[in-house]
Protein backbone atom coordinates (compact mmCIF):
# COMPACT_ATOMS: atom_id res chain seq x y z
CA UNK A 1 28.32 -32.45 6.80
CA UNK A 2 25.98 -31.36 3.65
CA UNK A 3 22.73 -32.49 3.24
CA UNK A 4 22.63 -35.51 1.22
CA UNK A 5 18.77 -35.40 -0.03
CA UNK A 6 19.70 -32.34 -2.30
CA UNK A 7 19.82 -35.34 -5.10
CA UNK A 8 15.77 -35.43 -4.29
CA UNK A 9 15.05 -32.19 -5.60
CA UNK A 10 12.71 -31.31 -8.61
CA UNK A 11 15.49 -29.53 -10.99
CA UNK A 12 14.35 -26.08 -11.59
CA UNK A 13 13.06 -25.90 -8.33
CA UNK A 14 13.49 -22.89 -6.03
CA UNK A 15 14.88 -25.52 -3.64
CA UNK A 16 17.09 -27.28 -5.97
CA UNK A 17 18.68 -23.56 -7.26
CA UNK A 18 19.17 -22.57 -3.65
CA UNK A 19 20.96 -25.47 -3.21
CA UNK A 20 23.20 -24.88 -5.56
CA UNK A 21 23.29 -21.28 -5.90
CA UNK A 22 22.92 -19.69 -2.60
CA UNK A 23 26.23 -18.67 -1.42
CA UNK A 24 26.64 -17.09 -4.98
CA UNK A 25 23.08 -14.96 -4.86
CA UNK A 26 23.76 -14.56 -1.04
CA UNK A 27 27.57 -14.30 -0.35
CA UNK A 28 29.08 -13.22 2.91
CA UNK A 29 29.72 -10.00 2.17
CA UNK A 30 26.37 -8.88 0.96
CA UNK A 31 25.65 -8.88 4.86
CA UNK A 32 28.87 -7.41 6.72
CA UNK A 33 27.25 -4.24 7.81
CA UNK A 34 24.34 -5.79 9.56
CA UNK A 35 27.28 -6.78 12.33
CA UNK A 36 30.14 -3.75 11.85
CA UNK A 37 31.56 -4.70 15.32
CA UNK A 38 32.78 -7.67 14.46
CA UNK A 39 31.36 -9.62 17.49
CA UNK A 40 28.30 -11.13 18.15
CA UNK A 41 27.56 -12.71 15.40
CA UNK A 42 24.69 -15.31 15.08
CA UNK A 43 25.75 -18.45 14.40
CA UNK A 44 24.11 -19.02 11.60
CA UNK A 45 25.71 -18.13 8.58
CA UNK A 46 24.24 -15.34 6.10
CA UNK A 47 23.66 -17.11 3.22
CA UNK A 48 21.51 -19.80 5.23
CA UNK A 49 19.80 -17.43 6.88
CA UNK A 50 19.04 -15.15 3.37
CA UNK A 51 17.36 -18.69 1.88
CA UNK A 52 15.61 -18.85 5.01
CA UNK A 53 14.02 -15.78 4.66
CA UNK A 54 12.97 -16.30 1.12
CA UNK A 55 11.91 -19.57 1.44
CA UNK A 56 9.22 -18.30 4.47
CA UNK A 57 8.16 -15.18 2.05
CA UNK A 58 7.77 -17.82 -1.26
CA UNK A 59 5.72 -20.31 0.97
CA UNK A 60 4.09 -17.66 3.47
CA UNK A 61 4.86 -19.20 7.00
CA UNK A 62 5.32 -18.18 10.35
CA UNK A 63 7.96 -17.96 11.93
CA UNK A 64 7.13 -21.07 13.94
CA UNK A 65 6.12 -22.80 10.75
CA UNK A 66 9.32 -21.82 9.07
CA UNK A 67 11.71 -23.09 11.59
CA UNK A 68 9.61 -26.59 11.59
CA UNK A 69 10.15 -26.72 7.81
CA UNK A 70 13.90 -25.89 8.48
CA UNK A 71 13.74 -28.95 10.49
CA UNK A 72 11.96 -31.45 9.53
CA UNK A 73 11.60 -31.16 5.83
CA UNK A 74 14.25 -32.45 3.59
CA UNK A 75 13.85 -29.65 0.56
CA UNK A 76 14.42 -27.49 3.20
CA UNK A 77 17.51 -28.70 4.56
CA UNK A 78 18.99 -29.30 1.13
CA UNK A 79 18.30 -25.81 -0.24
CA UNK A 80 20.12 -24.53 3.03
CA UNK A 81 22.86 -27.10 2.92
CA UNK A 82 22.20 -28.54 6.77
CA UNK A 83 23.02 -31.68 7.75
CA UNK A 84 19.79 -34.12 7.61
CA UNK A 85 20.34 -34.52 11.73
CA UNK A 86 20.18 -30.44 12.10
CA UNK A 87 18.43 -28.87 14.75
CA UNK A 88 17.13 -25.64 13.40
CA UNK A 89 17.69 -22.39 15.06
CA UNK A 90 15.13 -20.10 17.35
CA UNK A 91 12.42 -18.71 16.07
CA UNK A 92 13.19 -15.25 17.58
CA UNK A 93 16.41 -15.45 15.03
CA UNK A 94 14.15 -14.54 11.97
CA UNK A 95 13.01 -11.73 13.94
CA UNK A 96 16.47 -10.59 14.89
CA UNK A 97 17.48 -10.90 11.27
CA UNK A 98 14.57 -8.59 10.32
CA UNK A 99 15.29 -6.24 12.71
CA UNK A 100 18.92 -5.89 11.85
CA UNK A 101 17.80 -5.53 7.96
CA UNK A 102 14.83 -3.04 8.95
CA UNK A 103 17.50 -0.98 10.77
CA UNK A 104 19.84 -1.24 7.85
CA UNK A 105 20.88 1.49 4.54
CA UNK A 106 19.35 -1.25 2.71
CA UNK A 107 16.37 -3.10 4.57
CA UNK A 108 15.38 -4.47 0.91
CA UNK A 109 18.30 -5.88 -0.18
CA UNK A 110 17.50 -9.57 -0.66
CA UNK A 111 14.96 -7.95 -3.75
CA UNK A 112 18.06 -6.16 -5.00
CA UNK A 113 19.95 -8.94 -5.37
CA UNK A 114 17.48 -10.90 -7.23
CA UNK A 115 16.46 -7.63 -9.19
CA UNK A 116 20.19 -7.57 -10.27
CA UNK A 117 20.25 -11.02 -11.20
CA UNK A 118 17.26 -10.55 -13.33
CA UNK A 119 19.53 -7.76 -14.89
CA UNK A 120 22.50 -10.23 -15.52
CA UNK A 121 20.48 -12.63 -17.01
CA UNK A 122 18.84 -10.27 -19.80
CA UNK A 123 15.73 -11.67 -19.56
CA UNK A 124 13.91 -8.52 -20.00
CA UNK A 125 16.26 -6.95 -22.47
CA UNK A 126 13.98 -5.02 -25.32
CA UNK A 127 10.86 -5.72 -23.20
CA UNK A 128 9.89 -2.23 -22.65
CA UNK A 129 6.04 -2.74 -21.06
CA UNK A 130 5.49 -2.21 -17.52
CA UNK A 131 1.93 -3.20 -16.52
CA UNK A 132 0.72 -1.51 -12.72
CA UNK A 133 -1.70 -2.94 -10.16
CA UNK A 134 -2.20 -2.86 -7.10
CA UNK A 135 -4.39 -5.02 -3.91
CA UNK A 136 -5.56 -4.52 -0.04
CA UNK A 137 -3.90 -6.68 1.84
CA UNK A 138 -5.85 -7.14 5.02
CA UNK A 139 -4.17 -5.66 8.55
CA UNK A 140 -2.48 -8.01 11.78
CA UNK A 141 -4.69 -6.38 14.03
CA UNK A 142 -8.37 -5.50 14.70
CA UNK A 143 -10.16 -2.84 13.67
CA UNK A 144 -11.94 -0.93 16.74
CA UNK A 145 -14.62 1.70 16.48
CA UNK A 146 -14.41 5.18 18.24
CA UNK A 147 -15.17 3.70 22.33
CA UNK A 148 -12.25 1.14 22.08
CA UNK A 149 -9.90 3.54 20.31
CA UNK A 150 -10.38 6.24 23.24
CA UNK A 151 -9.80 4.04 25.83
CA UNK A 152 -6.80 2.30 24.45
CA UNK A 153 -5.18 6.00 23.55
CA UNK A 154 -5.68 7.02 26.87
CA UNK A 155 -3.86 3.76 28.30
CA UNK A 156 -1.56 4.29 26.15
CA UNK A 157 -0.59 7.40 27.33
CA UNK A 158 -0.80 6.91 31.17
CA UNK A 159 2.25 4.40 29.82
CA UNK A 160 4.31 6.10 28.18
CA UNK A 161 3.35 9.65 29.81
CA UNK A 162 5.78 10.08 32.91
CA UNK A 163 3.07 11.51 35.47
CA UNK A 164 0.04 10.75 33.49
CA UNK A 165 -1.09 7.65 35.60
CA UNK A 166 -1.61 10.16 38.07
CA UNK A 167 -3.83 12.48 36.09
CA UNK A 168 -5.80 9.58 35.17
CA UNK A 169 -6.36 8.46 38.47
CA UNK A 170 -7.45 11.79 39.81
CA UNK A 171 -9.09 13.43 36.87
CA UNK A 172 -10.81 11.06 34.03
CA UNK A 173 -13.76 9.00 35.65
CA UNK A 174 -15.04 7.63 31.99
CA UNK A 175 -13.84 4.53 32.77
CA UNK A 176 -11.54 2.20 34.87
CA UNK A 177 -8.66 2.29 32.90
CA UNK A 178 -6.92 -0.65 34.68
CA UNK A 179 -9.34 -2.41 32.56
CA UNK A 180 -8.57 -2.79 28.99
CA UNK A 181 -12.36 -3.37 27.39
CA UNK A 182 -15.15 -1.79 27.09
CA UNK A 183 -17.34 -0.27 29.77
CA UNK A 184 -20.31 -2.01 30.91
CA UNK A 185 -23.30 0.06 29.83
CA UNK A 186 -26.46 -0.76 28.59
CA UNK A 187 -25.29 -1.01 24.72
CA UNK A 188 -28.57 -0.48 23.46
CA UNK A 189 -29.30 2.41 25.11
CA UNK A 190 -28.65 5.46 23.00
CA UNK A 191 -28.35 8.07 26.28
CA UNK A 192 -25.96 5.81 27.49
CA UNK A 193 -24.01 5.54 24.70
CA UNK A 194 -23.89 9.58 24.09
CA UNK A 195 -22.84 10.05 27.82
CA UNK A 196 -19.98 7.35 27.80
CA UNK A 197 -18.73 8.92 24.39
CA UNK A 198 -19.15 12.04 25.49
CA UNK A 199 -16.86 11.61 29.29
CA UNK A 200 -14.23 9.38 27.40
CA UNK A 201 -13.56 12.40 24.81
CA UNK A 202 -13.87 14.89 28.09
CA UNK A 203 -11.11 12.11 29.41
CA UNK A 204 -8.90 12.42 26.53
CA UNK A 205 -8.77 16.68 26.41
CA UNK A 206 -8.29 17.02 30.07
CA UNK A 207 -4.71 14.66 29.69
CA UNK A 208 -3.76 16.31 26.40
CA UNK A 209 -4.75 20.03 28.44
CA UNK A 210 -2.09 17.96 31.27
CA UNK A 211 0.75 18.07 29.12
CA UNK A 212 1.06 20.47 26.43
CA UNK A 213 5.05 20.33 26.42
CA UNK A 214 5.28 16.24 26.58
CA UNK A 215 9.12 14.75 26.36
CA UNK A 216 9.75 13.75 22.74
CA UNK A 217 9.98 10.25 21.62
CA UNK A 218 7.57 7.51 22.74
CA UNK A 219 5.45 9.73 25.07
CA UNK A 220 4.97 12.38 22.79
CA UNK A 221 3.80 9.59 19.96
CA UNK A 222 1.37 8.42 22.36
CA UNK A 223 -0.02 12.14 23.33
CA UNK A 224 -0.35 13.00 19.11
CA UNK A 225 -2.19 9.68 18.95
CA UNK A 226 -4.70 10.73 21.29
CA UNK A 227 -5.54 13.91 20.04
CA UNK A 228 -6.18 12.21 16.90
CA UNK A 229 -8.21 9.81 17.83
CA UNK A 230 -10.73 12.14 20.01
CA UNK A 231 -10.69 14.70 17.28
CA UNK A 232 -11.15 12.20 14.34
CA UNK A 233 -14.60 10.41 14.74
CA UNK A 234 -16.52 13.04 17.24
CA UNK A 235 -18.03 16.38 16.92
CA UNK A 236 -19.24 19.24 19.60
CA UNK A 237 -22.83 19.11 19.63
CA UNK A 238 -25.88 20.26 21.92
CA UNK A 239 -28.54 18.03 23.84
CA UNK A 240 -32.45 19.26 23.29
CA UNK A 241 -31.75 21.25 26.69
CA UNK A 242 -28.98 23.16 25.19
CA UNK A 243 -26.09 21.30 27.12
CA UNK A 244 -23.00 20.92 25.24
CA UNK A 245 -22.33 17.46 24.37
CA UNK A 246 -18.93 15.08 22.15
CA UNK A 247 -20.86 12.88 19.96
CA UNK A 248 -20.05 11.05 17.07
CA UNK A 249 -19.56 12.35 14.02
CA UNK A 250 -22.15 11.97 10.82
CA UNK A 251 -19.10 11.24 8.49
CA UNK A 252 -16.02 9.42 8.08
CA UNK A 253 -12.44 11.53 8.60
CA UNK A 254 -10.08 11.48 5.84
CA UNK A 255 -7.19 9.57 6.36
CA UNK A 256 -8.99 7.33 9.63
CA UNK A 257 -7.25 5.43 12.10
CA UNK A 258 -8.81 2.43 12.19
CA UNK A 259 -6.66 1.02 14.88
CA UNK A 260 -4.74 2.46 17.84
CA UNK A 261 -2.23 -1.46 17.54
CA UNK A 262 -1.65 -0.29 14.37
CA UNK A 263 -1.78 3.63 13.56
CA UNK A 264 -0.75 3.04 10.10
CA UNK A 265 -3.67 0.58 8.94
CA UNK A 266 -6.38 2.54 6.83
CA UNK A 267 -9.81 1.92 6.19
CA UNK A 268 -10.09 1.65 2.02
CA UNK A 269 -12.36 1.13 -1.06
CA UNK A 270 -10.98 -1.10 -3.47
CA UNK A 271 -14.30 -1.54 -5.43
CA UNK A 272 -17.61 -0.20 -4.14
CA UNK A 273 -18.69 -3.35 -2.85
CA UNK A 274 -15.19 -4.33 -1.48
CA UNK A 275 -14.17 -2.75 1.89
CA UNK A 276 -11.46 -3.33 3.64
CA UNK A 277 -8.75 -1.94 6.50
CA UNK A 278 -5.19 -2.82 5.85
CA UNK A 279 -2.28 -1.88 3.39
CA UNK A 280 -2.08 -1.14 -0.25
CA UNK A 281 0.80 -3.36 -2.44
CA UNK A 282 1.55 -1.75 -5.49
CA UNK A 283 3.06 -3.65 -7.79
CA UNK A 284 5.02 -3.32 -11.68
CA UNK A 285 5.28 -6.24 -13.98
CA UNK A 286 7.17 -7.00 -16.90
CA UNK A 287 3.94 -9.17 -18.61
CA UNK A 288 5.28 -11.57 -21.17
CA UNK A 289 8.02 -12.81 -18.28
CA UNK A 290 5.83 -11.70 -15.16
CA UNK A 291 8.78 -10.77 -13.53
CA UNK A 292 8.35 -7.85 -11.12
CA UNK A 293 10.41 -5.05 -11.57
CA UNK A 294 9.19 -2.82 -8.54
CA UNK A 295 7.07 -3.15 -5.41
CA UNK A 296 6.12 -0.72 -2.63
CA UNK A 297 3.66 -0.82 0.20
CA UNK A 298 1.67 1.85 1.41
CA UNK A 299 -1.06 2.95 3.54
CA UNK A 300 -4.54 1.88 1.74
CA UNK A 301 -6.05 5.62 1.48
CA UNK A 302 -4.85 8.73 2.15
CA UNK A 303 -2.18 11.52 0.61
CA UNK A 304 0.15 10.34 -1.65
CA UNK A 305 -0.89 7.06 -1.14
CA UNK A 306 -2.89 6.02 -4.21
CA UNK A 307 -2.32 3.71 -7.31
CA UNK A 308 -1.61 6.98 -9.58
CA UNK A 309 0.69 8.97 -6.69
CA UNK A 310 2.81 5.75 -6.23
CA UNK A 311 2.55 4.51 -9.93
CA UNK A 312 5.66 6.67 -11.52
CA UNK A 313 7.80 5.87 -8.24
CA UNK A 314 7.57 2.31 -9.45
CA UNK A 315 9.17 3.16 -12.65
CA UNK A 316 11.82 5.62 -11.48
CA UNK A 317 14.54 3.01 -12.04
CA UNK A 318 13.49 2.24 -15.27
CA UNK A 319 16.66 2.56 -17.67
CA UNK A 320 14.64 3.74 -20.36
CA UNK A 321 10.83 5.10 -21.83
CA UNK A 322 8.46 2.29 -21.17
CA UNK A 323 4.97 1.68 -22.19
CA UNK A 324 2.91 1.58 -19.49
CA UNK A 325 -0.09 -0.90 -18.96
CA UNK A 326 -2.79 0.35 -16.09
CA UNK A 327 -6.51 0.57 -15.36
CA UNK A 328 -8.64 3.57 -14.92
CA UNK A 329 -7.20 4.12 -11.20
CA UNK A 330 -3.58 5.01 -13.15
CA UNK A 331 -4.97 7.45 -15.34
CA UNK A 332 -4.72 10.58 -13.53
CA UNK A 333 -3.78 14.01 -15.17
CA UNK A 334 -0.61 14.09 -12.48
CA UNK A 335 0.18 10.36 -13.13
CA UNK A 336 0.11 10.69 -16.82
CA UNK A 337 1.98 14.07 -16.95
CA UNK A 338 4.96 11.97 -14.54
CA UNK A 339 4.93 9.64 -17.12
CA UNK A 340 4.83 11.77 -20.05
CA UNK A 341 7.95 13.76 -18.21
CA UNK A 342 10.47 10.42 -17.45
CA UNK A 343 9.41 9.87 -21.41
CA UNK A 344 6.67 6.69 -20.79
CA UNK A 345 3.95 6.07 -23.22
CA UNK A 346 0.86 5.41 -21.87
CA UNK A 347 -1.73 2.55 -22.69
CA UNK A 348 -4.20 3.38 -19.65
CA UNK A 349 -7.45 3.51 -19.31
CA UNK A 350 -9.10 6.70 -18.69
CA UNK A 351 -11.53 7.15 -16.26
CA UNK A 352 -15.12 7.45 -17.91
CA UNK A 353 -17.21 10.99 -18.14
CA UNK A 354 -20.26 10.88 -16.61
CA UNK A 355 -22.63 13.12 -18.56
CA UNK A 356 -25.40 14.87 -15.90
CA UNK A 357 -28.26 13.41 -17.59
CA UNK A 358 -28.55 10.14 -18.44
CA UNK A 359 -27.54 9.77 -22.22
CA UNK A 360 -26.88 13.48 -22.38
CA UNK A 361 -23.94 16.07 -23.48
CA UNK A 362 -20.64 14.77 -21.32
CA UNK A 363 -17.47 16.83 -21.37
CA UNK A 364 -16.53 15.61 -24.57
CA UNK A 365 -19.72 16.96 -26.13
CA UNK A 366 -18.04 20.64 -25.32
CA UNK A 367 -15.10 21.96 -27.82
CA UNK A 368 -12.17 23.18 -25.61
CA UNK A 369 -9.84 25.23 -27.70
CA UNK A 370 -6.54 26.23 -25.39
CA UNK A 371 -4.86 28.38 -27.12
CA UNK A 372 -7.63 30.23 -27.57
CA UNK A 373 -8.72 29.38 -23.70
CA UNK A 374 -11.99 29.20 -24.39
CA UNK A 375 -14.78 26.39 -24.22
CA UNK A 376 -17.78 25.82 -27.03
CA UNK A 377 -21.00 23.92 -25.98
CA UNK A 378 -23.28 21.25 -27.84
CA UNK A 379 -25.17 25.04 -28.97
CA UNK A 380 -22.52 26.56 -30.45
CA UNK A 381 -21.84 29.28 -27.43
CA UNK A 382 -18.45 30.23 -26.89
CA UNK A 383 -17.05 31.33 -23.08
CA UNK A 384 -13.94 31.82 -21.89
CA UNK A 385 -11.64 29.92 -19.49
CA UNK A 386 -11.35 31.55 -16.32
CA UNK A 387 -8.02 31.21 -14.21
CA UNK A 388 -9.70 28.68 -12.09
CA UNK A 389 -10.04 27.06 -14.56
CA UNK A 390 -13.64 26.76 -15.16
CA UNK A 391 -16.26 28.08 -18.26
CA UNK A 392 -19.94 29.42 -16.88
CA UNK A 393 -22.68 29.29 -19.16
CA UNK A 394 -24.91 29.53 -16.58
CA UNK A 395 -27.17 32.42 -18.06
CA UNK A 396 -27.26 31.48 -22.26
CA UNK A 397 -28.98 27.63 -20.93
CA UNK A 398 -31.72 29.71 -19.87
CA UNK A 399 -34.35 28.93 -23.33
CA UNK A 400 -31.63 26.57 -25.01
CA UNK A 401 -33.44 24.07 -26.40
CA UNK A 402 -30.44 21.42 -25.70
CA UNK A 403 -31.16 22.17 -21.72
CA UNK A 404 -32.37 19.05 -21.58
CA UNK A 405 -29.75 17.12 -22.43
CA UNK A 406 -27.13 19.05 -20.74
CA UNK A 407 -28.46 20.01 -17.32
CA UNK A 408 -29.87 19.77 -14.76
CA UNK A 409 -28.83 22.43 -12.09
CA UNK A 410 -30.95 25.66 -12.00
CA UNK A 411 -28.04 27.89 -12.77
CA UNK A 412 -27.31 25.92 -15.96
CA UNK A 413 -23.86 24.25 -16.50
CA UNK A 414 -20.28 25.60 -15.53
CA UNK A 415 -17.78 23.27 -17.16
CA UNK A 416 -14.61 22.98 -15.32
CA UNK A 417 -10.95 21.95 -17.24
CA UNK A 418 -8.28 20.28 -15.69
CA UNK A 419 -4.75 21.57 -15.83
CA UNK A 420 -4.15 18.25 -17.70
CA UNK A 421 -6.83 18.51 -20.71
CA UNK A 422 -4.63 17.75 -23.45
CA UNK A 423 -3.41 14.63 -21.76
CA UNK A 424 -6.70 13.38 -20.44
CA UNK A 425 -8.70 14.41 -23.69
CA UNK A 426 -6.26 12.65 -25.55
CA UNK A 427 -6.00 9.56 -23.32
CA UNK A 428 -9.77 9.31 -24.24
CA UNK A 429 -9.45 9.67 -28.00
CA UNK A 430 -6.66 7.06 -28.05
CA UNK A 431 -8.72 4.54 -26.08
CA UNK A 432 -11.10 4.19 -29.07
CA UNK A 433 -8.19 2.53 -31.13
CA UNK A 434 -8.08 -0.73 -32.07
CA UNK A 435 -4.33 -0.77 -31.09
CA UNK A 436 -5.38 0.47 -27.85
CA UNK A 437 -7.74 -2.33 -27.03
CA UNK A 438 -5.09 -5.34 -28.25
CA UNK A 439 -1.90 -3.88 -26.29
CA UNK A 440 -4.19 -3.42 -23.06
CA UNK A 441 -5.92 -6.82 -23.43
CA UNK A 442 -3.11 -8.77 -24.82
CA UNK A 443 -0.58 -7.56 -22.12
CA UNK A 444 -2.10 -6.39 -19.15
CA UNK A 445 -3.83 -9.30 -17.69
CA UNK A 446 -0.38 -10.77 -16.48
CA UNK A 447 -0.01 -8.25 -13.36
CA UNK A 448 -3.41 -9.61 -12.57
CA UNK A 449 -2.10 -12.83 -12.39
CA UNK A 450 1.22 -11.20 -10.20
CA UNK A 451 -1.00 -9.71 -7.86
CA UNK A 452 -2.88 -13.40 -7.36
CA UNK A 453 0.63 -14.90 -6.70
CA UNK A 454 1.60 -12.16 -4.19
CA UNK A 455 -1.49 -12.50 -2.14
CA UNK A 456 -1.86 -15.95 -2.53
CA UNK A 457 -1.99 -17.09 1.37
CA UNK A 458 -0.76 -14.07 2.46
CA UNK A 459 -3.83 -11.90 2.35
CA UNK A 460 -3.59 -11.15 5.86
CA UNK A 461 -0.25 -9.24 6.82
CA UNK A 462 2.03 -10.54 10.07
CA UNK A 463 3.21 -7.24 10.87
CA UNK A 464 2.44 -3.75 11.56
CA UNK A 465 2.96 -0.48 10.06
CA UNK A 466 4.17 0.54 7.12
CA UNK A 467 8.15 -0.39 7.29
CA UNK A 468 8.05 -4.08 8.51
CA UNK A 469 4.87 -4.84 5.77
CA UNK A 470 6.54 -3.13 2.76
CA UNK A 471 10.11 -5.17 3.87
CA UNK A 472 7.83 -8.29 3.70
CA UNK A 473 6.34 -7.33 0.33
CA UNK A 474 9.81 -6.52 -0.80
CA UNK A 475 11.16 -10.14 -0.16
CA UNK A 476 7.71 -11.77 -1.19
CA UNK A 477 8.36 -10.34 -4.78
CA UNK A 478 11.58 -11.39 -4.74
CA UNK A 479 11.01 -14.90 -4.07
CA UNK A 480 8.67 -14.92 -6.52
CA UNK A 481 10.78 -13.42 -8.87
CA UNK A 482 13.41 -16.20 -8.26
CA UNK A 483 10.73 -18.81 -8.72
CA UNK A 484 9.95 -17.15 -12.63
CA UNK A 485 13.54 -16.89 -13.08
CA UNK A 486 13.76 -20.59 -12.04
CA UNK A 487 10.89 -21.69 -14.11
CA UNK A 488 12.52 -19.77 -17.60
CA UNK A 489 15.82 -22.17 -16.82
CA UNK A 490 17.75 -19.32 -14.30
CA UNK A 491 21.69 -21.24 -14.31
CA UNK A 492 24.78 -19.82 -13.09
CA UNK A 493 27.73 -20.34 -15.73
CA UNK A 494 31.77 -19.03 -15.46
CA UNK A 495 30.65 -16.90 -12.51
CA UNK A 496 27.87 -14.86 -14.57
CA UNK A 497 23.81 -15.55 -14.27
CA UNK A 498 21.99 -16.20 -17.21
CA UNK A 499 19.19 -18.56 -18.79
CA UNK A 500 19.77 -21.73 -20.23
């Protein structure tokens, strides 16, 4: 028996369009491979279980909280098509469901299949702006400094490390490591926080000196994440007496592990004032529809993992040049040569030149001429572009009156040009424009207001690592997508999507 409170619904609702619509935007067959044997199936059917999971990503529950919706709440029911008495399923059923999709060719394919009805419809036909952004979205687990990282490595390994429970027990006397906090010392005591440092790095080299050759697989995960963490945040030093002594560091490592629950979770800057450990969701939006046309989730710092390295990924499926919308943070020489490549035009802003005195010459002041490859400064001297890349006039600012305003380093000023010149020079000339500054205001605030519906609630991620967050992000921006395409009047007519 069918629900019989789907007459309840708000038309246009997500609810009411699942309802209606979600065999056809979920069919059977869209989820045969998760199960190729045939046997074992779960009992509930696909298409229940794909509104399920979309309904938990629009409204950001729990799992717990999503099978009491399932239950007791009547929109719920209806947009699943359960009968009103319905006992909902176990919790652990979402996270089986997950797991089969994680493992699948296509762990993201709820977002296809609302990115291809967003293609049926044509609601972005001859809408050819793309606006980028991207936010932090805070980490499931908590961050630990250097002393709580070492000791939970080092557990980690007598656990996975056949034979390294008994190193441990013989050889590393740093701390009892049946015990999974932190030792009791006098915390504010600054010996005794350099000797406890110094034995629980000691600890860590002589069980990554026991096993060079570890087994691959889990054990030899846990021995690389050891050596990382005693190598990232310490340094070999010397006590007043000479003695050799780990301490920590006077810097922060590239690329930090902030967390040995979560390897992948990165410490990041998204403003100067604004620091946070988590992931990075990068988003592109469409902005007169705010339909989002591509997602991805990343580490928040490190290689490869910034808004200008992930930016033309996000428009790799684009069918055709777009004109892309993005702050300073987009405006790369790589990024904008990627774009310039797959044919984009660019309306980003670039960053801003810092001259080295205050109100003085900045790069701009200097005339770079490369054909000729050389450079021309604010006096009228002329020097050449070396294959690094950089023009010394080091000597001449010796008696030039314009010193003043150009310099301040002994040696006088080496200007250096990037490979990208042309692109970033120009990027700077057409940001004066008038056209410039209506596209970018007029258009771009929209992905601002994406990136406040994708974190809305849902600042703080569930999961961990990489995989299971960006799958989450993938089938958060699809839900919202469906709510948009419900909102414009999204109706299925003679077996084709469009909007009425």
């Amino acid at each position: 028996m069918e629900s019989v409170a789907g007459h309840l619904l708000k038309p246009g609702s997500v609810f009411a369009f699942l309802a209606e619509h979600r065999q056809a935007l979920f069919p059977e067959a869209m989820f045969t491979d998760l199960f190729p044997s045939g046997r074992g199936r779960p009992s509930v059917p696909a298409d229940v279980m794909a509104t399920v999971i979309t309904l938990q990503a629009l409204h950001g529950l729990s799992d717990t909280e999503t099978v009491e919706a399932v239950t007791f709440d009547l929109r719920w029911k209806a947009a699943c098509g359960l009968p009103v008495t319905a006992a909902a399923f176990h919790s652990t059923t979402l996270t089986y469901w997950r797991r089969r999709l994680a493992a699948s060719t296509a762990p993201n394919r709820i977002f296809d299949a609302v990115k291809e009805v967003v293609t049926q419809t044509g609601v972005l036909t001859g809408k050819t702006r793309r606006a980028l952004d991207s936010t932090i979205l805070d980490d499931a687990v908590a961050t630990q400094d250097t002393v709580t990282q070492l000791i939970a490595a080092i557990r980690r390994v007598r656990r996975e490390v056949p034979g390294a429970a008994e190193v441990i027990a013989v050889e590393c006397n740093a701390h009892d490591y049946d015990d999974p906090g932190k030792p009791a010392i006098a915390w504010d005591d600054e010996q005794a926080r350099a000797l406890l440092v110094d034995a629980l790095v000691r600890d860590a080299l002589t069980v990554l000196a026991a096993f060079t050759e570890p087994p691959p697989g889990a054990a030899a995960d846990a021995l690389g994440l050891l050596a990382l963490i005693a190598g990232q945040d310490v340094e070999l030093g010397a006590d007043d007496d000479g003695t050799p002594r780990w301490r920590i560091a006077q810097r922060v490592a590239h690329d930090r592990v902030v967390s040995v629950a979560d390897p992948e979770t990165r410490h990041a800057h998204k403003t100067v004032h604004r620091r946070q450990d988590g992931f990075k969701a990068h988003i592109a939006v469409e902005p007169e529809t705010g339909i989002i046309t591509d997602c991805a989730l990343t580490k928040a710092a490190g290689t490869g993992n910034s808004d200008a390295a992930v930016a033309p990924r996000l428009l790799a499926d684009e069918p055709g040049p777009v004109e892309v919308l993005g702050d300073s943070a987009y405006g790369t020489g790589d990024a904008r040569a990627a774009f310039a490549a797959a044919g984009h035009r660019c309306v980003i802003k670039p960053p801003p030149l810092r001259p080295a005195v205050e109100g003085g010459f900045s790069f701009d002041h200097f005339a770079v001429d490369l054909d000729a490859g050389t450079v021309t400064c604010p006096a009228g001297l002329v020097r050449r572009i070396s294959r690094s890349g950089s023009a010394a006039f080091t000597k001449a600012c010796t008696g030039c009156p314009l010193r003043a305003k150009c310099t301040t380093s002994r040696a006088g000023r080496i200007v250096h040009v990037h490979p990208q010149h042309a692109l970033l020079h120009g990027a700077r000339r057409q940001a004066e424009t008038v056209e410039f500054q209506d596209t970018y205001r007029r258009h771009r605030p929209m992905v601002e207001r994406s990136i406040a519906w994708l974190a809305r609630g849902n600042r703080r991620l569930r999961y961990r690592g990489v995989a299971k967050n960006n799958q989450w992000l993938h089938t958060r921006a699809a839900a919202i997508n469906l709510a948009r395409l419900t909102n414009l009047g999204l109706a299925r007519t003679d077996g084709a999507w469009g909007i009425a």
